[in-house]
PDB file of N, CA and C in Angstrom:
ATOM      1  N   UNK A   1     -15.219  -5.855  -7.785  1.00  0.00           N
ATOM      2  CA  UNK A   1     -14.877  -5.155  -6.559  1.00  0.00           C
ATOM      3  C   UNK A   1     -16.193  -4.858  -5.829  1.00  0.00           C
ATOM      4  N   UNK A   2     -16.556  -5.599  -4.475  1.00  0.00           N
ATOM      5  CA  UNK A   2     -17.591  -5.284  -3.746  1.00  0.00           C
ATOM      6  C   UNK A   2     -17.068  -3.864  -2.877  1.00  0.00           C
ATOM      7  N   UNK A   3     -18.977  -3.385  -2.235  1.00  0.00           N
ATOM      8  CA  UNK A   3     -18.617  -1.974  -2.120  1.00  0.00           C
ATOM      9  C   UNK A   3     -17.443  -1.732  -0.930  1.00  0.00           C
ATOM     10  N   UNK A   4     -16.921  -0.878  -0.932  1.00  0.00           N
ATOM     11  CA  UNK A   4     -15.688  -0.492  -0.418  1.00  0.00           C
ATOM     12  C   UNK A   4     -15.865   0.308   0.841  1.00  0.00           C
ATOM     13  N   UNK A   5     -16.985   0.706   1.260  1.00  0.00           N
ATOM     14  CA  UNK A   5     -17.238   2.000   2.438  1.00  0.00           C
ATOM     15  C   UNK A   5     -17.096   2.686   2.247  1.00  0.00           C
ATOM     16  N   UNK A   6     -16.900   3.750   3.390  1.00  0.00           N
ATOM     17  CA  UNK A   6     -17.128   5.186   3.112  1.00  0.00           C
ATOM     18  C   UNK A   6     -15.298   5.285   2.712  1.00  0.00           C
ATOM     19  N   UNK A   7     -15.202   6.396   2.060  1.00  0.00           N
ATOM     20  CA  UNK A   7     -13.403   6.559   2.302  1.00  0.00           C
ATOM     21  C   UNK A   7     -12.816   7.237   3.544  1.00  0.00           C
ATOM     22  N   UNK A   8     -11.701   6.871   4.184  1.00  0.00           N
ATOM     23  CA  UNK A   8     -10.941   6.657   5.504  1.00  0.00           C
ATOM     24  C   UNK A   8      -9.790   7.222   5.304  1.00  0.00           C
ATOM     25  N   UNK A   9      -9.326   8.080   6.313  1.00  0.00           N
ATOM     26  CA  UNK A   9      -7.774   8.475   6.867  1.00  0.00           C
ATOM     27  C   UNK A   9      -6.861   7.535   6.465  1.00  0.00           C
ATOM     28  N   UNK A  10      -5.991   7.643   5.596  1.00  0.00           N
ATOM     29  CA  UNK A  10      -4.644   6.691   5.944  1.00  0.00           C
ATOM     30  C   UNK A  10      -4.510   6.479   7.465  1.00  0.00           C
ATOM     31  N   UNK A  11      -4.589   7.287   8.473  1.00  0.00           N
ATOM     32  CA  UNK A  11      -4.086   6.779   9.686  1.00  0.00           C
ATOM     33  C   UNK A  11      -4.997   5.951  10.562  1.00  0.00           C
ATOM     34  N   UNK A  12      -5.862   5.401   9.723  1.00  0.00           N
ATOM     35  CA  UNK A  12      -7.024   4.349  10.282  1.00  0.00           C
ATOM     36  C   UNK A  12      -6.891   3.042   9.489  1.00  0.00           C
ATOM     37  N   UNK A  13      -6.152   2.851   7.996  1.00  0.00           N
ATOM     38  CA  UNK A  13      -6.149   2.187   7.512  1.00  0.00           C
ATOM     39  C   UNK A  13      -5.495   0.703   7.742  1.00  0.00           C
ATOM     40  N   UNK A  14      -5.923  -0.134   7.761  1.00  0.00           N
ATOM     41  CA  UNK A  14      -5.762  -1.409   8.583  1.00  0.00           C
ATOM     42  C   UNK A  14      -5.163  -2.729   7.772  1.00  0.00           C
ATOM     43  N   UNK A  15      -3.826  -3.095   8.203  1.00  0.00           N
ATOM     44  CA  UNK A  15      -3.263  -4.146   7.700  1.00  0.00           C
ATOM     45  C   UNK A  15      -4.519  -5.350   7.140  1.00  0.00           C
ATOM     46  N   UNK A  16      -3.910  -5.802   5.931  1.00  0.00           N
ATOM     47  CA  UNK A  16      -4.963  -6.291   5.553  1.00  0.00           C
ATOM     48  C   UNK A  16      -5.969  -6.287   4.387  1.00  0.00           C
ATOM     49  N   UNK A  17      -6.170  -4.777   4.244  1.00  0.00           N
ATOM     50  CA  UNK A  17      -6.964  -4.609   3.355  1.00  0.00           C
ATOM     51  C   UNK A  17      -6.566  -4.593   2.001  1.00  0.00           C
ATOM     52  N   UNK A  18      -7.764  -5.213   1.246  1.00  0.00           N
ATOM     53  CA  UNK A  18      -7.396  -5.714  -0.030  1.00  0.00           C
ATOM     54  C   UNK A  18      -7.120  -3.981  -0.354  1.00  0.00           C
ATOM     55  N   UNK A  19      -6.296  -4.237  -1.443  1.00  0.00           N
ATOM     56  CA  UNK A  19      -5.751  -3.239  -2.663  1.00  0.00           C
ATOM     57  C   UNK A  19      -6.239  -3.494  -4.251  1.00  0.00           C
ATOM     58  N   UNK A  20      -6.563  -2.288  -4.698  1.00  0.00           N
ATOM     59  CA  UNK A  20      -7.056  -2.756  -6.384  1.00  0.00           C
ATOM     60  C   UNK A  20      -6.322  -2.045  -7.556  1.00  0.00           C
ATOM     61  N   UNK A  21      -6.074  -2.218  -8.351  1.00  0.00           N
ATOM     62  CA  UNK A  21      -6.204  -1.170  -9.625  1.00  0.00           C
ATOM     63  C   UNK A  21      -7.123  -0.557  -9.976  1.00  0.00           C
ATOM     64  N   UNK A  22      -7.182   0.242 -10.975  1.00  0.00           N
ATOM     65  CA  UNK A  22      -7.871   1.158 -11.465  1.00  0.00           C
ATOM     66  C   UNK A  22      -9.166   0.347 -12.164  1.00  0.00           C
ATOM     67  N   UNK A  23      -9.030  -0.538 -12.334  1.00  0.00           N
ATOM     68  CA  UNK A  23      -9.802  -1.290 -13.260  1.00  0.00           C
ATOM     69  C   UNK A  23     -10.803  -2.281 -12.434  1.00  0.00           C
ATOM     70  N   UNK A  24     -10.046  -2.145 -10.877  1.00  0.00           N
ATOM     71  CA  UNK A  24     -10.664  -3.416 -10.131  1.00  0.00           C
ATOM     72  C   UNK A  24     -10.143  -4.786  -9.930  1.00  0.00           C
ATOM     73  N   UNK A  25      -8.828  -5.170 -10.601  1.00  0.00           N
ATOM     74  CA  UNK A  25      -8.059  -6.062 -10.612  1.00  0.00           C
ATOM     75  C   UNK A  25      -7.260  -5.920  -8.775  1.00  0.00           C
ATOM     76  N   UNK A  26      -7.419  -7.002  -8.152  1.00  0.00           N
ATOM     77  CA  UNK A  26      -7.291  -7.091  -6.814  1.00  0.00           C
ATOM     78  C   UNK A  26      -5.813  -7.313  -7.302  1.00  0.00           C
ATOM     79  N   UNK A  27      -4.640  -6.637  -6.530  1.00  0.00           N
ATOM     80  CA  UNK A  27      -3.311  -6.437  -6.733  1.00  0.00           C
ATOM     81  C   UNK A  27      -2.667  -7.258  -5.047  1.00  0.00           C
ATOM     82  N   UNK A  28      -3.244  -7.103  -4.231  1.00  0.00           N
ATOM     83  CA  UNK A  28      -2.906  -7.167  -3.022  1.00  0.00           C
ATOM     84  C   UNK A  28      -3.597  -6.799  -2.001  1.00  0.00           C
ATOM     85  N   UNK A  29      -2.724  -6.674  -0.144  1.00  0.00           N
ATOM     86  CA  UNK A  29      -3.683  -6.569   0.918  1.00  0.00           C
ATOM     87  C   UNK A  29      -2.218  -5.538   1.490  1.00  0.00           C
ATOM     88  N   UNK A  30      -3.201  -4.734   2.333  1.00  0.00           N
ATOM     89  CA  UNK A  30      -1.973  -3.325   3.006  1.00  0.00           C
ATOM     90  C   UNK A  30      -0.932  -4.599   3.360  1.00  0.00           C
ATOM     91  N   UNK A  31       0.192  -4.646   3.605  1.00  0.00           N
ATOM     92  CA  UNK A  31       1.291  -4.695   4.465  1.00  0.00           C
ATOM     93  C   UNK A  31       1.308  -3.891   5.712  1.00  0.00           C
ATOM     94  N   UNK A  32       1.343  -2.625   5.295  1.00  0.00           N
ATOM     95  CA  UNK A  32       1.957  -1.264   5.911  1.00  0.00           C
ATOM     96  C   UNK A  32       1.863   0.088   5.311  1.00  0.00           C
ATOM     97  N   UNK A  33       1.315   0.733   6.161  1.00  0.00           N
ATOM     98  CA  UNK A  33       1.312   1.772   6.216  1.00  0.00           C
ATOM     99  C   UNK A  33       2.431   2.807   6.366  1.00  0.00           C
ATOM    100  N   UNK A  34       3.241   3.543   5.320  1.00  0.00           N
ATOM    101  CA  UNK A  34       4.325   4.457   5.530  1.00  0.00           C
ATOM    102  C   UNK A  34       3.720   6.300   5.657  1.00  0.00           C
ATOM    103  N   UNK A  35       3.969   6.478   6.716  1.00  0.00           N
ATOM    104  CA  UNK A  35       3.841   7.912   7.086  1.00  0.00           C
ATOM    105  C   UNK A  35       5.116   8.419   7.889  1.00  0.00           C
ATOM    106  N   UNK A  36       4.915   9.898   7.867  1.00  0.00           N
ATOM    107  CA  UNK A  36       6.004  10.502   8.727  1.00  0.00           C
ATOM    108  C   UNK A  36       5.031  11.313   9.576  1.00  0.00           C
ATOM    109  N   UNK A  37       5.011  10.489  10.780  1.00  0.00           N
ATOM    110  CA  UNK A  37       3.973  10.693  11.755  1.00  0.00           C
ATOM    111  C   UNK A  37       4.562  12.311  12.370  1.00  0.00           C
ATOM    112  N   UNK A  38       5.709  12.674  12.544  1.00  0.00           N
ATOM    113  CA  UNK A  38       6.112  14.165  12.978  1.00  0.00           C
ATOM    114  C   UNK A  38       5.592  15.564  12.195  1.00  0.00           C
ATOM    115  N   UNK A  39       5.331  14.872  10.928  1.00  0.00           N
ATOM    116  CA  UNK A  39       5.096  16.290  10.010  1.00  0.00           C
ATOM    117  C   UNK A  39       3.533  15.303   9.333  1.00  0.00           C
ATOM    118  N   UNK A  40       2.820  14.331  10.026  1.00  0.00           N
ATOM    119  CA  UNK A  40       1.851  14.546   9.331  1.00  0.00           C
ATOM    120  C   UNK A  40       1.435  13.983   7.745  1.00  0.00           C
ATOM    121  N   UNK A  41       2.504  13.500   7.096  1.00  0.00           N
ATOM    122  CA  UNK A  41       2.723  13.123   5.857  1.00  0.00           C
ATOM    123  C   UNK A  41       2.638  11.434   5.675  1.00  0.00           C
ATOM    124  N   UNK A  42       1.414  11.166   4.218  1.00  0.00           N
ATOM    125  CA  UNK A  42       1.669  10.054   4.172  1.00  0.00           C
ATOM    126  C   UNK A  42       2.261   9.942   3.149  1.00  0.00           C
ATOM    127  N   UNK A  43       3.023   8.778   3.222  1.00  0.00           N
ATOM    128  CA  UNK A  43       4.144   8.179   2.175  1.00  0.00           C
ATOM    129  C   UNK A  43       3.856   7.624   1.318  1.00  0.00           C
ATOM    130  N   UNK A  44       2.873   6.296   1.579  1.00  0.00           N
ATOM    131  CA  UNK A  44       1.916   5.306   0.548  1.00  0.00           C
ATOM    132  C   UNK A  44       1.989   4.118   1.355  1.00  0.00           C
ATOM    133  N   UNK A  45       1.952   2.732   0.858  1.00  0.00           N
ATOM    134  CA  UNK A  45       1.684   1.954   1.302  1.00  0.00           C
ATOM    135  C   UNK A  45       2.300   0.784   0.683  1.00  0.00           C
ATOM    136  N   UNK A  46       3.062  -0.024   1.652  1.00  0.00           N
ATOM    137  CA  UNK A  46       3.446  -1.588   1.118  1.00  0.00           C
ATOM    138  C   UNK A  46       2.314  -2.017   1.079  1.00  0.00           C
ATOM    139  N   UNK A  47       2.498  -3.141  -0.389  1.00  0.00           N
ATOM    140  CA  UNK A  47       1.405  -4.145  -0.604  1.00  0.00           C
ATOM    141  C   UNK A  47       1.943  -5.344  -0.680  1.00  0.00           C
ATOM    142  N   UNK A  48       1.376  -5.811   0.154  1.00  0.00           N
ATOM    143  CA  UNK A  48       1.849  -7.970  -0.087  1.00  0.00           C
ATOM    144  C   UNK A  48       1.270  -8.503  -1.135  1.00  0.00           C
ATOM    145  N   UNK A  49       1.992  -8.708  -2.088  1.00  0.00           N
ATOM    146  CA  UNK A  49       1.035  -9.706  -3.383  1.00  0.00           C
ATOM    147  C   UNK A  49       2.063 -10.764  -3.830  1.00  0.00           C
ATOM    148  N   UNK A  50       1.478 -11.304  -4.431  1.00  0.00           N
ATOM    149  CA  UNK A  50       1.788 -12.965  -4.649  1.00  0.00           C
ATOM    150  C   UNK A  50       3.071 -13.070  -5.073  1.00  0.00           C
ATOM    151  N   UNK A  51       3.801 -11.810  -5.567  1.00  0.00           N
ATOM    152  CA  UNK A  51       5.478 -12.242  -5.728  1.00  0.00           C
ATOM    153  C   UNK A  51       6.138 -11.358  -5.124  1.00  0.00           C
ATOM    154  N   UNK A  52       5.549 -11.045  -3.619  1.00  0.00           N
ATOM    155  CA  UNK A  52       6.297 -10.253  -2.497  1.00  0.00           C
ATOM    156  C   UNK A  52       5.628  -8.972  -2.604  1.00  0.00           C
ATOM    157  N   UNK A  53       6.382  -7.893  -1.430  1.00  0.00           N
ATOM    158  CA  UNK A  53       5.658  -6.771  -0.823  1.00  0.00           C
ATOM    159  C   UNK A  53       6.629  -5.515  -2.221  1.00  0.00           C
ATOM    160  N   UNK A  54       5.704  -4.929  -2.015  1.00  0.00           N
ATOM    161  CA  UNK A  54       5.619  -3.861  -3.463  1.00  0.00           C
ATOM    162  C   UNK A  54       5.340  -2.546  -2.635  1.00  0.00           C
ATOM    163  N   UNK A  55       5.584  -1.218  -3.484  1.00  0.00           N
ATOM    164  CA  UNK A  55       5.870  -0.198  -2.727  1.00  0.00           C
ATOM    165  C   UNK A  55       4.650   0.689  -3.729  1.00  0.00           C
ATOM    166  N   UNK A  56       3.613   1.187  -2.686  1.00  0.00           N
ATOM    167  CA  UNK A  56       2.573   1.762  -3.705  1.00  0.00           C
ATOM    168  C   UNK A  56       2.967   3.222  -3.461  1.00  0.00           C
ATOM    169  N   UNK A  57       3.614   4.447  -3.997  1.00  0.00           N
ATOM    170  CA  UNK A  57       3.876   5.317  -3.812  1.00  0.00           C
ATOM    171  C   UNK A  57       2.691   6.927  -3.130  1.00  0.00           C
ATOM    172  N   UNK A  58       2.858   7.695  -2.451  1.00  0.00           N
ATOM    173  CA  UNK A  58       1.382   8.021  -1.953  1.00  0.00           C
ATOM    174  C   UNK A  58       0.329   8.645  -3.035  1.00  0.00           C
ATOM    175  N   UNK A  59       1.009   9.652  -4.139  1.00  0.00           N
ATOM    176  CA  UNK A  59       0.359   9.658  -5.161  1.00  0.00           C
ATOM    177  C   UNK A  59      -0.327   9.154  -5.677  1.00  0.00           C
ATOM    178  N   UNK A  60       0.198   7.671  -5.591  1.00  0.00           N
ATOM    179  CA  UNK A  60      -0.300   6.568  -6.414  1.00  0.00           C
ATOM    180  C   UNK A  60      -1.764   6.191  -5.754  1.00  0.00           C
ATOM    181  N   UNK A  61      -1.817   6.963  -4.405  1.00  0.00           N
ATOM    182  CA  UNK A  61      -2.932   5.883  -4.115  1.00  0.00           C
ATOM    183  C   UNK A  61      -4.611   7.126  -4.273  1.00  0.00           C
ATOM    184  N   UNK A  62      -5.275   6.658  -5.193  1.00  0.00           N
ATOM    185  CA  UNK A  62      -6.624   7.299  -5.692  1.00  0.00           C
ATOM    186  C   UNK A  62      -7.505   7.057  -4.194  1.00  0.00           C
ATOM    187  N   UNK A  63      -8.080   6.258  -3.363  1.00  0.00           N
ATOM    188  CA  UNK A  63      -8.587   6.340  -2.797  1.00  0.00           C
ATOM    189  C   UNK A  63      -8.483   5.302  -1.595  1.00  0.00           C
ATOM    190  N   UNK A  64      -8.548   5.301  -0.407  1.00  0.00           N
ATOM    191  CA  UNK A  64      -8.432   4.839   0.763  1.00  0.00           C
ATOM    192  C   UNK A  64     -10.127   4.443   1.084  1.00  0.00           C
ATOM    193  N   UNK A  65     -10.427   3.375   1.825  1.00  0.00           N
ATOM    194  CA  UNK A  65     -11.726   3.165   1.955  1.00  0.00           C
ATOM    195  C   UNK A  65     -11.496   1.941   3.431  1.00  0.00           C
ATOM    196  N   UNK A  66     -12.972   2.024   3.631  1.00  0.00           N
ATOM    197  CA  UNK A  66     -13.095   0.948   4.974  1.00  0.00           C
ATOM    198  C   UNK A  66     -12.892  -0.208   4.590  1.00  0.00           C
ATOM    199  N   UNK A  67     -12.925  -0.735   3.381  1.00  0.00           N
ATOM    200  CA  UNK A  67     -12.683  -2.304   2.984  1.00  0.00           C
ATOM    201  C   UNK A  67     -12.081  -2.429   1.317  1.00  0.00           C
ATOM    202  N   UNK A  68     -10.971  -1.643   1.360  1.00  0.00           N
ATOM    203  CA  UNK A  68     -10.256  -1.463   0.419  1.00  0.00           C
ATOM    204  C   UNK A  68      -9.828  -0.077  -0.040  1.00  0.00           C
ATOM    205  N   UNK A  69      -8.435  -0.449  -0.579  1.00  0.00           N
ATOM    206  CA  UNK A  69      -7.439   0.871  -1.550  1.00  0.00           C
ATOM    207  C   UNK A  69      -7.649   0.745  -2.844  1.00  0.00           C
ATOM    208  N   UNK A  70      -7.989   1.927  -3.643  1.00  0.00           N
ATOM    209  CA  UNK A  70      -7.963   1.761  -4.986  1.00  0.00           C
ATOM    210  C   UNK A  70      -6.676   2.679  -5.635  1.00  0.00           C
ATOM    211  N   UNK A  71      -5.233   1.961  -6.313  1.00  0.00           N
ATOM    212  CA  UNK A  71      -4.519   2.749  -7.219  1.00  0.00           C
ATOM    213  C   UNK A  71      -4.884   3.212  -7.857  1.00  0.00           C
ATOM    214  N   UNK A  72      -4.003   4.554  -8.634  1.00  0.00           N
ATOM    215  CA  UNK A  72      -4.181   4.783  -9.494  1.00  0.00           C
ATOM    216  C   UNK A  72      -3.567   4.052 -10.924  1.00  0.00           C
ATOM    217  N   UNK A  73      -2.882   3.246 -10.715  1.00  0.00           N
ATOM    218  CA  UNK A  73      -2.153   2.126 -11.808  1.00  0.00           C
ATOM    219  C   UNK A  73      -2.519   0.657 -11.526  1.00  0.00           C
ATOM    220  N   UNK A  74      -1.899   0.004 -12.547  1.00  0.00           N
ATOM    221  CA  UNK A  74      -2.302  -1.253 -11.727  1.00  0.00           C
ATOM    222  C   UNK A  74      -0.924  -1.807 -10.859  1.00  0.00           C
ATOM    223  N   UNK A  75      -0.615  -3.231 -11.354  1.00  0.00           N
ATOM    224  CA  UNK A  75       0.704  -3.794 -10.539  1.00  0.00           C
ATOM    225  C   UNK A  75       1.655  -3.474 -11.006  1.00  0.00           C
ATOM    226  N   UNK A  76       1.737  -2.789 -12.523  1.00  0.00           N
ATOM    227  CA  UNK A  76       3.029  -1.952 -12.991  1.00  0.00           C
ATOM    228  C   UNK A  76       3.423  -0.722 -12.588  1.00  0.00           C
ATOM    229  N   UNK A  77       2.539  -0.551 -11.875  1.00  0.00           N
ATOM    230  CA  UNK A  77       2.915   1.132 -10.837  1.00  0.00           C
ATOM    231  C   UNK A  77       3.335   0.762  -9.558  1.00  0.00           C
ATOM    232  N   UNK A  78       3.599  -0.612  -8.909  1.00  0.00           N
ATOM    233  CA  UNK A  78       3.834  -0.772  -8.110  1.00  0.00           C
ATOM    234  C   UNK A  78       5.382  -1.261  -8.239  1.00  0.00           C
ATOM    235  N   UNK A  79       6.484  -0.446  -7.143  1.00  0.00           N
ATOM    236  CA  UNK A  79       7.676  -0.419  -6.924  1.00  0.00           C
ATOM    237  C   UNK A  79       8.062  -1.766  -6.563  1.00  0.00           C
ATOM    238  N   UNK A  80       9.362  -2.449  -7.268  1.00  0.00           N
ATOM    239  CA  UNK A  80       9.835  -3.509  -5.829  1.00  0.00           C
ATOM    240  C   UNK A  80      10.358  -3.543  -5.169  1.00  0.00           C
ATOM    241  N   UNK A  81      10.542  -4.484  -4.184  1.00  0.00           N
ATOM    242  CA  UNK A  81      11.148  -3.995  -2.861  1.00  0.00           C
ATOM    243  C   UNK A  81      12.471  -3.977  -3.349  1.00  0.00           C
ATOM    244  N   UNK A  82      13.544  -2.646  -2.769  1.00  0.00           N
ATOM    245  CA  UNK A  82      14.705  -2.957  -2.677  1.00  0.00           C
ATOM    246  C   UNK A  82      15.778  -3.686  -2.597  1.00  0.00           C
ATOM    247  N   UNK A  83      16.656  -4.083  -3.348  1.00  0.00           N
ATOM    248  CA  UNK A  83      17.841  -5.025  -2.962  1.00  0.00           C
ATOM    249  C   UNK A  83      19.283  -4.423  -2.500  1.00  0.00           C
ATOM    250  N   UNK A  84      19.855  -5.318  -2.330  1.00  0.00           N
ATOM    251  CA  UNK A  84      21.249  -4.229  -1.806  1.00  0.00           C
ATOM    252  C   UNK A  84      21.217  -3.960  -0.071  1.00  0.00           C
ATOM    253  N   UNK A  85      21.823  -3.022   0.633  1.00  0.00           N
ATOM    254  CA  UNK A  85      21.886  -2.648   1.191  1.00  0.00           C
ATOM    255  C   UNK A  85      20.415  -2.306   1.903  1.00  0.00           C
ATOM    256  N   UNK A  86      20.267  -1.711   1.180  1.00  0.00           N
ATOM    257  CA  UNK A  86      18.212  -0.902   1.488  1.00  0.00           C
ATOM    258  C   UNK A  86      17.821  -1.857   1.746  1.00  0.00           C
ATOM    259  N   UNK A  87      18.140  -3.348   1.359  1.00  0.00           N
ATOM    260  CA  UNK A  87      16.800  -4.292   2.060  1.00  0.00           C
ATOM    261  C   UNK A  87      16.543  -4.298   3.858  1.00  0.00           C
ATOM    262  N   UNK A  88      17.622  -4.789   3.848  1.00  0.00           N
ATOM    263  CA  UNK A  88      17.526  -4.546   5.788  1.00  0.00           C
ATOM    264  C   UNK A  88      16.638  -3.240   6.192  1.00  0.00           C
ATOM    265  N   UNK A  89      16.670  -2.429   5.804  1.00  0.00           N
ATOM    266  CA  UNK A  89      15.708  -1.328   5.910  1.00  0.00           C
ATOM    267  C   UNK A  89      14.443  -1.560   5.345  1.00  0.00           C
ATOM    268  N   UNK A  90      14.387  -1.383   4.316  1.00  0.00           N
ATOM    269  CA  UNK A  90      13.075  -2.549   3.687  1.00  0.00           C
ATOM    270  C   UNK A  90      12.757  -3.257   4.301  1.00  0.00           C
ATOM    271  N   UNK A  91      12.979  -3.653   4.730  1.00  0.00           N
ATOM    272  CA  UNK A  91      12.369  -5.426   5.585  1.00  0.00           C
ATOM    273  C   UNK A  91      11.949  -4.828   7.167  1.00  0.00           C
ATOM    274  N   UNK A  92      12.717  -4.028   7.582  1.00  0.00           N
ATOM    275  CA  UNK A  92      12.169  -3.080   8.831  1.00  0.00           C
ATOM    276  C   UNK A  92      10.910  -2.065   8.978  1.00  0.00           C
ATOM    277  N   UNK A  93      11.341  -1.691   8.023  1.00  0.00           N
ATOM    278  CA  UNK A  93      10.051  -0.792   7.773  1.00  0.00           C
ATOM    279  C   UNK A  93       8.778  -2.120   7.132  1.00  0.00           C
ATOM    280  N   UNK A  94       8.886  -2.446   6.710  1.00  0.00           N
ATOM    281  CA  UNK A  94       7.157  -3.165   5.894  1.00  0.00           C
ATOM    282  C   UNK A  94       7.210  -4.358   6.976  1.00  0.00           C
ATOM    283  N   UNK A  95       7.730  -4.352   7.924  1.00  0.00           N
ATOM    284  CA  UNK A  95       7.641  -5.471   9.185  1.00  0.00           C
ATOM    285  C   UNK A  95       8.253  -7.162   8.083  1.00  0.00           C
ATOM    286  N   UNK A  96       9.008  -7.070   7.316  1.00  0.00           N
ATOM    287  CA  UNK A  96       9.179  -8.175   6.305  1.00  0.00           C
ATOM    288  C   UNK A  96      10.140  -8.753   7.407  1.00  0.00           C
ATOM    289  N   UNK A  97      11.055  -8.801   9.034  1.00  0.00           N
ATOM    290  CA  UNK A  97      12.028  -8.919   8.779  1.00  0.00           C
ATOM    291  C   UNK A  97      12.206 -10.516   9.684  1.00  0.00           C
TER     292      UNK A  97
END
């Protein structure tokens, strides 16, 4: 993992950026950013990785930076996307659609 920058606002954080585990194992790149922009709250972050977009919960995320996210888990802490019903929503929200 090259250096990462200073650490950054979720609300600056930019589609794109690689995502890691705890260990440094590159997991993915943002998707999306989930906040509830009315109250201020971030949610966490979809991650696009190689067998689709994954749901990093906000807890989950240890640190935000100018050229990368570091989890606190690795890709087993990461949620999958919804099936069922919820996908259409899923797919709206992480721009999947």
């Amino acid at each position: 993992m090259d250096d990462l920058g200073h650490q950054i606002s979720y609300l600056v954080l930019r589609r794109g950026c690689p995502v890691y585990g705890p260990d440094g194992e590159k997991l993915g790149t943002v998707a999306r950013v989930m906040h509830v922009p009315a109250k201020d709250v971030f949610d966490g972050i979809v991650v696009q990785t190689g067998s689709g977009p994954r749901f990093a919960d906000g807890p989950d995320v240890r640190a935000i930076h100018e050229r990368g996210v570091i989890l606190e888990h690795g890709a087993e802490g990461l949620a999958p996307a919804p099936a069922g019903p919820l996908r259409r929503v899923w797919n709206l929200l992480s721009g999947n659609y």
